[in-house]
Protein backbone atom coordinates (compact mmCIF):
# COMPACT_ATOMS: atom_id res chain seq x y z
CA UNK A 1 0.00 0.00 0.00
CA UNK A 2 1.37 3.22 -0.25
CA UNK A 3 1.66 5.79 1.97
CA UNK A 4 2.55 9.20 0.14
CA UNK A 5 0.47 12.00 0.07
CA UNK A 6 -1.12 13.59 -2.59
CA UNK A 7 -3.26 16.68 -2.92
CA UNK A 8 -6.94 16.26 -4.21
CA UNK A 9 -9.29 18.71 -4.62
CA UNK A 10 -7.81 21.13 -2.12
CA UNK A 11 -6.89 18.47 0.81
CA UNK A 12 -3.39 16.58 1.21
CA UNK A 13 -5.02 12.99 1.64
CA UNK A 14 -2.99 9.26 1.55
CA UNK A 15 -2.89 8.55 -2.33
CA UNK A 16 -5.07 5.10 -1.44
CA UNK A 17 -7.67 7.53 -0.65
CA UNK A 18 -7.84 9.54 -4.04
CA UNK A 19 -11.07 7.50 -5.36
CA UNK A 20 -11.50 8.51 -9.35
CA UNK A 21 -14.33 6.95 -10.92
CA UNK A 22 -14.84 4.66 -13.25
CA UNK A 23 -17.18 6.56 -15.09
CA UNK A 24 -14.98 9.47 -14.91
CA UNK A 25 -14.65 11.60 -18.46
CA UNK A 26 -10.91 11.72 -17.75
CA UNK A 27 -10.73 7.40 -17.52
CA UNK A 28 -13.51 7.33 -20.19
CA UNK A 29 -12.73 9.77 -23.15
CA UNK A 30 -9.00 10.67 -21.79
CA UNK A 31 -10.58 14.20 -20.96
CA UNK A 32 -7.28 15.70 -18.65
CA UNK A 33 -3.77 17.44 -19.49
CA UNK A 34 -0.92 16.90 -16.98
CA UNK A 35 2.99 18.33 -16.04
CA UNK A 36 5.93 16.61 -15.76
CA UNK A 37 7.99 18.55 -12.83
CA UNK A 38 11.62 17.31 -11.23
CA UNK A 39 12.57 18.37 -7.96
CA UNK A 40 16.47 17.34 -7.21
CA UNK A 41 18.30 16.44 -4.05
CA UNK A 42 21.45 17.67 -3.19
CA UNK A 43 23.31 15.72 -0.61
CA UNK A 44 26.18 18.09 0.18
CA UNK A 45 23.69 20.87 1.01
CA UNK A 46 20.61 18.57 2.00
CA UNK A 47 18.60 20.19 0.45
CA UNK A 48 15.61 19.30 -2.19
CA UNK A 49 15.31 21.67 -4.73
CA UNK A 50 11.93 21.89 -7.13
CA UNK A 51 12.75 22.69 -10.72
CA UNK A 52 11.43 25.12 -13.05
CA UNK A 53 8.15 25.03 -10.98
CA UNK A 54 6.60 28.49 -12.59
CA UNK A 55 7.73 27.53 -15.43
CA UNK A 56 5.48 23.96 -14.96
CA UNK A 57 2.51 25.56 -13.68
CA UNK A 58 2.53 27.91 -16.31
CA UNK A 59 2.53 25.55 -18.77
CA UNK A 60 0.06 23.31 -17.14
CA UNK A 61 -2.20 26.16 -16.73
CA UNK A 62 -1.71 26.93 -20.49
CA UNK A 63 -2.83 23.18 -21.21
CA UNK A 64 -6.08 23.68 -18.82
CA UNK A 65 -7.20 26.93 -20.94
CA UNK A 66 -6.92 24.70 -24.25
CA UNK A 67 -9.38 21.88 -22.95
CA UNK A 68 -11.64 24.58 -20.74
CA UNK A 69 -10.82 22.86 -17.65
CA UNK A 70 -10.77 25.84 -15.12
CA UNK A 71 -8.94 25.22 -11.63
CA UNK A 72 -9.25 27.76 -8.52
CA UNK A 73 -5.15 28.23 -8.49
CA UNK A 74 -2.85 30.32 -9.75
CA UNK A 75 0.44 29.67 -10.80
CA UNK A 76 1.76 30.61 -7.42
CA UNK A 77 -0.56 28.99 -5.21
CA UNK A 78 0.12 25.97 -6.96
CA UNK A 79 3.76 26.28 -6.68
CA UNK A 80 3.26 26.57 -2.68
CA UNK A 81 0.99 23.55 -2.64
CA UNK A 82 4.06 21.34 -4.37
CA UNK A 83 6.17 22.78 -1.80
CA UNK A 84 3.99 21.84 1.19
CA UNK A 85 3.60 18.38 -0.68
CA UNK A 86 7.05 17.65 -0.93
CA UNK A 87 7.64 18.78 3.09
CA UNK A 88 4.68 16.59 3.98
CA UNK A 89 6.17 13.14 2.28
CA UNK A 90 9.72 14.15 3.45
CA UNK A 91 11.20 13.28 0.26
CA UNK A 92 14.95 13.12 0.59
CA UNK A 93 15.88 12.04 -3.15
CA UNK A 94 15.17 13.36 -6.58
CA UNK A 95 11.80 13.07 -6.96
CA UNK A 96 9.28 13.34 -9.94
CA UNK A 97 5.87 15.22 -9.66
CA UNK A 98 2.85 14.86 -11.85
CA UNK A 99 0.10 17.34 -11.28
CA UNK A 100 -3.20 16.26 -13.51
CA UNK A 101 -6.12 18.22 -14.49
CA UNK A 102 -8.95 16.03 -15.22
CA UNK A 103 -12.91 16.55 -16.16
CA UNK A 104 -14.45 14.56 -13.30
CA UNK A 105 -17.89 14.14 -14.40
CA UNK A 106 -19.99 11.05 -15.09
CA UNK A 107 -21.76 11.69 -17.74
CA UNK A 108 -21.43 9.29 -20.84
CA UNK A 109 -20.22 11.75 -23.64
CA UNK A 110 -17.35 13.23 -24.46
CA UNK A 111 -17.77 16.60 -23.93
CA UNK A 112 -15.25 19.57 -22.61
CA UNK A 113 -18.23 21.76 -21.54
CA UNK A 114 -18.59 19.77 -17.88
CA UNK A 115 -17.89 21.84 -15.48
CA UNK A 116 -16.39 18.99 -13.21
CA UNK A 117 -12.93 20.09 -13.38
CA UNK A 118 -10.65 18.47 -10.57
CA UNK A 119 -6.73 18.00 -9.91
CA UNK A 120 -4.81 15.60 -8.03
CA UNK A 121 -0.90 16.29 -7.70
CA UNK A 122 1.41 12.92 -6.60
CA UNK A 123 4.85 12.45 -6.50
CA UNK A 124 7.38 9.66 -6.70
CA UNK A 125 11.08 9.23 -5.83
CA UNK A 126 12.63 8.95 -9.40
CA UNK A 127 16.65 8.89 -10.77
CA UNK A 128 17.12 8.03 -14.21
CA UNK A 129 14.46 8.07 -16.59
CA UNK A 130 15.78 4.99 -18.67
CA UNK A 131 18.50 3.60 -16.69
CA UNK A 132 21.17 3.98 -19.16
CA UNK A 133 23.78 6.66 -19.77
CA UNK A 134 23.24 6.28 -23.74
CA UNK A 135 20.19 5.32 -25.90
CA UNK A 136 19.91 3.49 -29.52
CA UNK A 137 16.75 4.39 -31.23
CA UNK A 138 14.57 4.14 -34.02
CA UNK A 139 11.91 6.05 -36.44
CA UNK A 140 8.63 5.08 -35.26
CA UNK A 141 6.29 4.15 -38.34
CA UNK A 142 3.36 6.09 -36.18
CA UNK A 143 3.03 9.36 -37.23
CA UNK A 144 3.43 12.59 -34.77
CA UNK A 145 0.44 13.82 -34.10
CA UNK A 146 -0.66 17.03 -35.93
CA UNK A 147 -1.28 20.73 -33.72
CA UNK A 148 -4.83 20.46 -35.47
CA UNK A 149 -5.71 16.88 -34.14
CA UNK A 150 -4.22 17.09 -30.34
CA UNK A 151 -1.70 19.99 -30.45
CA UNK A 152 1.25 18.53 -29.19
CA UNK A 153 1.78 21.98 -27.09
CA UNK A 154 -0.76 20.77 -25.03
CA UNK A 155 0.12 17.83 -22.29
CA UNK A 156 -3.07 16.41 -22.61
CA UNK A 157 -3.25 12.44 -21.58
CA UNK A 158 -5.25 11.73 -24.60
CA UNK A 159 -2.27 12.46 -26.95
CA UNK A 160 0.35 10.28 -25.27
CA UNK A 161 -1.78 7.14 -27.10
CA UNK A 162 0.32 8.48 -30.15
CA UNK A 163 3.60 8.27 -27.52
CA UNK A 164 2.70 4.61 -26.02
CA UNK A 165 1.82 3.04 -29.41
CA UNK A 166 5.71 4.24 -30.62
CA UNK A 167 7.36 3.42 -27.90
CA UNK A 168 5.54 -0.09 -28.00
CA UNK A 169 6.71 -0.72 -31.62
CA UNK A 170 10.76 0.30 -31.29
CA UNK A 171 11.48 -0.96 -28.02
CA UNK A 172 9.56 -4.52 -29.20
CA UNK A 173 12.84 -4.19 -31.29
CA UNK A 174 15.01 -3.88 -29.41
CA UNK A 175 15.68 -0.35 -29.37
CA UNK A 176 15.50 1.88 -26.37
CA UNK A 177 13.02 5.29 -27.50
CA UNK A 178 11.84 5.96 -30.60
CA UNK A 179 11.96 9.36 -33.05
CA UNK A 180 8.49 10.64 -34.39
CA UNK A 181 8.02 12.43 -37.67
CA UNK A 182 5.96 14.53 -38.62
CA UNK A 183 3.18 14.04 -41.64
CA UNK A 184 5.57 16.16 -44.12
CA UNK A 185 8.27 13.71 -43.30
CA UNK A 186 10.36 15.83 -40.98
CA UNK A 187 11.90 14.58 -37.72
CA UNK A 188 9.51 15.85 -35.04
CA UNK A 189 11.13 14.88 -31.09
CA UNK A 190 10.55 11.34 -29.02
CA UNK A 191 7.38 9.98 -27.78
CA UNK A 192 8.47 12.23 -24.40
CA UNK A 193 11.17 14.58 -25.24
CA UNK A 194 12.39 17.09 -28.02
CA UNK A 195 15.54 16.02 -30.10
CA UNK A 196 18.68 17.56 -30.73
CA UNK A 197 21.56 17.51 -33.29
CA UNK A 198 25.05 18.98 -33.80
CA UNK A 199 25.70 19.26 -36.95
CA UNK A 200 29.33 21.27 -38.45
CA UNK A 201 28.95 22.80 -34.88
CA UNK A 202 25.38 24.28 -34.44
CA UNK A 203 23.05 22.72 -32.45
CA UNK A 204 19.89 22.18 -34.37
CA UNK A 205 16.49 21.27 -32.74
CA UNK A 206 13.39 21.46 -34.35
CA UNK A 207 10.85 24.23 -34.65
CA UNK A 208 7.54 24.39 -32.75
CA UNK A 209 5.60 24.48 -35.95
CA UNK A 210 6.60 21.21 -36.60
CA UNK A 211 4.56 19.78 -33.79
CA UNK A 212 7.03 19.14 -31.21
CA UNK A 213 6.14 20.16 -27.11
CA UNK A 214 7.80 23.44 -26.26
CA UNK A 215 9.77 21.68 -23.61
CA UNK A 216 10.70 23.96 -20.54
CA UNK A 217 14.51 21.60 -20.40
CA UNK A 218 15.05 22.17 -24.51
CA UNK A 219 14.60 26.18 -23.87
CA UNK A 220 17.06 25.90 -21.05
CA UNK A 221 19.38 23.34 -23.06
CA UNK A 222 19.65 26.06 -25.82
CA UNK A 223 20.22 28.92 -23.37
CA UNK A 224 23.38 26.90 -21.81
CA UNK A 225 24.50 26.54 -26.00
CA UNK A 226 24.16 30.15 -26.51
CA UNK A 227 24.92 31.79 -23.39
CA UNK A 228 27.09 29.26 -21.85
CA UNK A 229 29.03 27.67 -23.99
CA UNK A 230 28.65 30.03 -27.17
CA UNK A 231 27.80 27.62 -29.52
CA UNK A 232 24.75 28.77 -32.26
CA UNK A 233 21.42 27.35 -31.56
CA UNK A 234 19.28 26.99 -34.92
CA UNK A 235 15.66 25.73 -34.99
CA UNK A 236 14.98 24.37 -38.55
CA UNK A 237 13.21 21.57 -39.58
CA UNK A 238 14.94 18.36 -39.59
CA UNK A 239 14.92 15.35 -42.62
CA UNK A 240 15.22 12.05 -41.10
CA UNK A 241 18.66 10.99 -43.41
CA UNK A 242 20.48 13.83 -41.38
CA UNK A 243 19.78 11.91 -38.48
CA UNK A 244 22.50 9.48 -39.90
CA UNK A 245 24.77 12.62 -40.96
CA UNK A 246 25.17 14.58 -37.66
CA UNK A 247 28.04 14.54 -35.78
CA UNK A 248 25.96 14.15 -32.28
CA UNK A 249 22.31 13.01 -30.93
CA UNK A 250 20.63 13.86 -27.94
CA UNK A 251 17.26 13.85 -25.92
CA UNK A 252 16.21 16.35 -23.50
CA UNK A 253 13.37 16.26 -21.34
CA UNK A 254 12.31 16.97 -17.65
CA UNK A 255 12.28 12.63 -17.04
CA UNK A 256 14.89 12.30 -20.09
CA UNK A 257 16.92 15.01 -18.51
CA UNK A 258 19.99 15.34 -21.34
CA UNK A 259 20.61 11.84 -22.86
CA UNK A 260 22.49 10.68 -25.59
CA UNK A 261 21.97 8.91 -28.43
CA UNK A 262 24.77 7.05 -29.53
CA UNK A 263 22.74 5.11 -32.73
CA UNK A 264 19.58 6.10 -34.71
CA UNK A 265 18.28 3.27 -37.08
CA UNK A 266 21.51 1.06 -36.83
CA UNK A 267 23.22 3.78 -38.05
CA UNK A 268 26.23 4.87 -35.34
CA UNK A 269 26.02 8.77 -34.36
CA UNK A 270 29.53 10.38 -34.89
CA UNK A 271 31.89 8.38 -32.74
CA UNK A 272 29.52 6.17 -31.63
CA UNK A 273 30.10 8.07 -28.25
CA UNK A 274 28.17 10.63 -26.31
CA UNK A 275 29.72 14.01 -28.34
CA UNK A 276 31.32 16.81 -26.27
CA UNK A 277 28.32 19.34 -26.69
CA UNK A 278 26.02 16.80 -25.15
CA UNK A 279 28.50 16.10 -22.29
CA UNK A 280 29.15 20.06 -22.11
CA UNK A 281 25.24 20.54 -21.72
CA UNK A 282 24.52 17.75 -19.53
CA UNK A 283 27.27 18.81 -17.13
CA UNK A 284 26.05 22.05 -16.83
CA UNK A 285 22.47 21.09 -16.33
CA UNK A 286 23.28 18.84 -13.65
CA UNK A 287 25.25 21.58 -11.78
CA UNK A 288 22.05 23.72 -12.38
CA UNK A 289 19.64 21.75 -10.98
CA UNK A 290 21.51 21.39 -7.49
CA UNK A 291 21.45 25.31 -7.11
CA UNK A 292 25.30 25.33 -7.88
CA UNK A 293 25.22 27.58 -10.73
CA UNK A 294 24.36 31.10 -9.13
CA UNK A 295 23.07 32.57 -13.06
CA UNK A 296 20.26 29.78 -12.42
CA UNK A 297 19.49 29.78 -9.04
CA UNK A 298 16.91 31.19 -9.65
CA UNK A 299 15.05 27.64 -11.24
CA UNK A 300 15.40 26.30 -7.89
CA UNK A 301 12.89 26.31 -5.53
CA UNK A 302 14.24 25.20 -2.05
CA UNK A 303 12.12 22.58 -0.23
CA UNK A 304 13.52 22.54 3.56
């Protein structure tokens, strides 16, 4: 059984106690959006530290507005009930939170218009996303899903059939993530995280228009490029065969943090070893997350 906290409809209750429906909208039709939101623990300071929490909560807000589910928080008050959650489970490891907005009602139909509208916030202890330091991946036959069928700027649950259905097929191969493209052809991000790719020394990701997530951790992975590390950050779309060209691979992603990708259809990326932008980036972002980069500190949120 376990014995974590969540909050639910304005209470912090034992997550065996959050009772959802059956006949829910949210179970039924997929009628809900949802954050993914990392808060890191630093040993040598001992001290948890929530990441990029406005920048979550705006975001998840944002998703609530596009499927007219209206909750009685702001940005900040939802921010301070994280906080309060974390204290109250006494989380002393990195730890992943996932805040959902769902449409609660009953009624068979699958409608927006309900005015239902709950949320239920839980959290888990969580390290590595994947449990491995480099990933070989795929193209997924499934197509991305297009900003005028579930816009991919949206978290919603619905959409991450699309993600489950790709994952399903590549890692039934063997692989370890897939790559989506997009219905023109061009390389869109994984079935969880945006994509990146160094190519003659830029670091390319792809656009939003070409229905990718505007991740919060692939804004801050191209301010370290250009700020940091002064390396030019171009958004351009992306054909799959310069997948096989580039010189390095990598994932980002609040779960995915910065991984990898060391091959991409049994084709080896560069080396066939994570590049030295990737391990530039990554280094920085793990520094960043722990509060020890003082230009950032202000992404982290302190728990205790």
């Amino acid at each position: 059984m376990n014995e974590c906290l969540a909050f639910y409809q304005g209470d912090f209750v034992k997550e065996n106690n959050v009772n959802i429906s059956v006949r829910s909208k949210a179970f039924n039709y997929g009628l809900a959006c949802f954050e993914g939101i990392r808060a890191y623990w630093h040993e040598d300071s001992n001290q948890l530290y929530a990441f990029k929490l406005k920048e979550h909560y705006t975001r998840f807000l944002q998703s609530c507005k596009v499927l007219n589910i209206k909750l009685p928080y702001s940005v900040e008050e939802l921010c301070d009930i994280t906080i309060e959650l974390l204290k109250k489970n006494n989380f002393k490891s990195t730890t992943y939170i996932r805040p959902i907005a769902f449409k609660g009602s009953e009624h068979i139909g699958p409608t927006l218009k309900d005015n239902d509208d709950r949320i239920v916030i839980y959290c888990q202890p969580l390290g590595s996303y994947t449990g491995k330091d480099r990933l070989r991946v795929a193209v997924t036959s499934w197509t991305r899903l297009n900003d005028n069928m579930l816009p991919p700027r949206v978290k919603a649950t619905a959409s991450y059939l699309n993600s489950a259905l790709a994952s399903l097929e590549v890692t039934s191969r063997g692989y370890d993530e897939a790559i989506f493209l997009t219905a023109t052809g061009h390389v869109c991000e994984g079935p969880g995280e945006n994509i990146f790719m160094v190519r003659k020394g830029k670091l390319i990701t792809p656009p939003p228009s070409d229905n990718i997530l505007e991740g919060i951790t692939r804004e801050l992975v191209m301010q370290i490029a250009r700020e940091d590390l002064g390396i030019e950050v171009v958004e351009r779309s992306i054909s799959r065969t310069e997948l096989y060209a580039a010189d390095e691979l990598f994932f980002s992603g609040t779960a995915m943090e910065v991984t990898p990708i060391i091959e991409a259809d049994d084709r080896i990326v560069g080396n066939g070893e994570p590049g030295e932008i990737c391990k530039r980036i990554k280094e920085a972002f793990s520094n960043l997350t722990v509060g020890k980069i003082e230009k950032y500190k202000d992404s982290c949120t302190s728990v205790y």
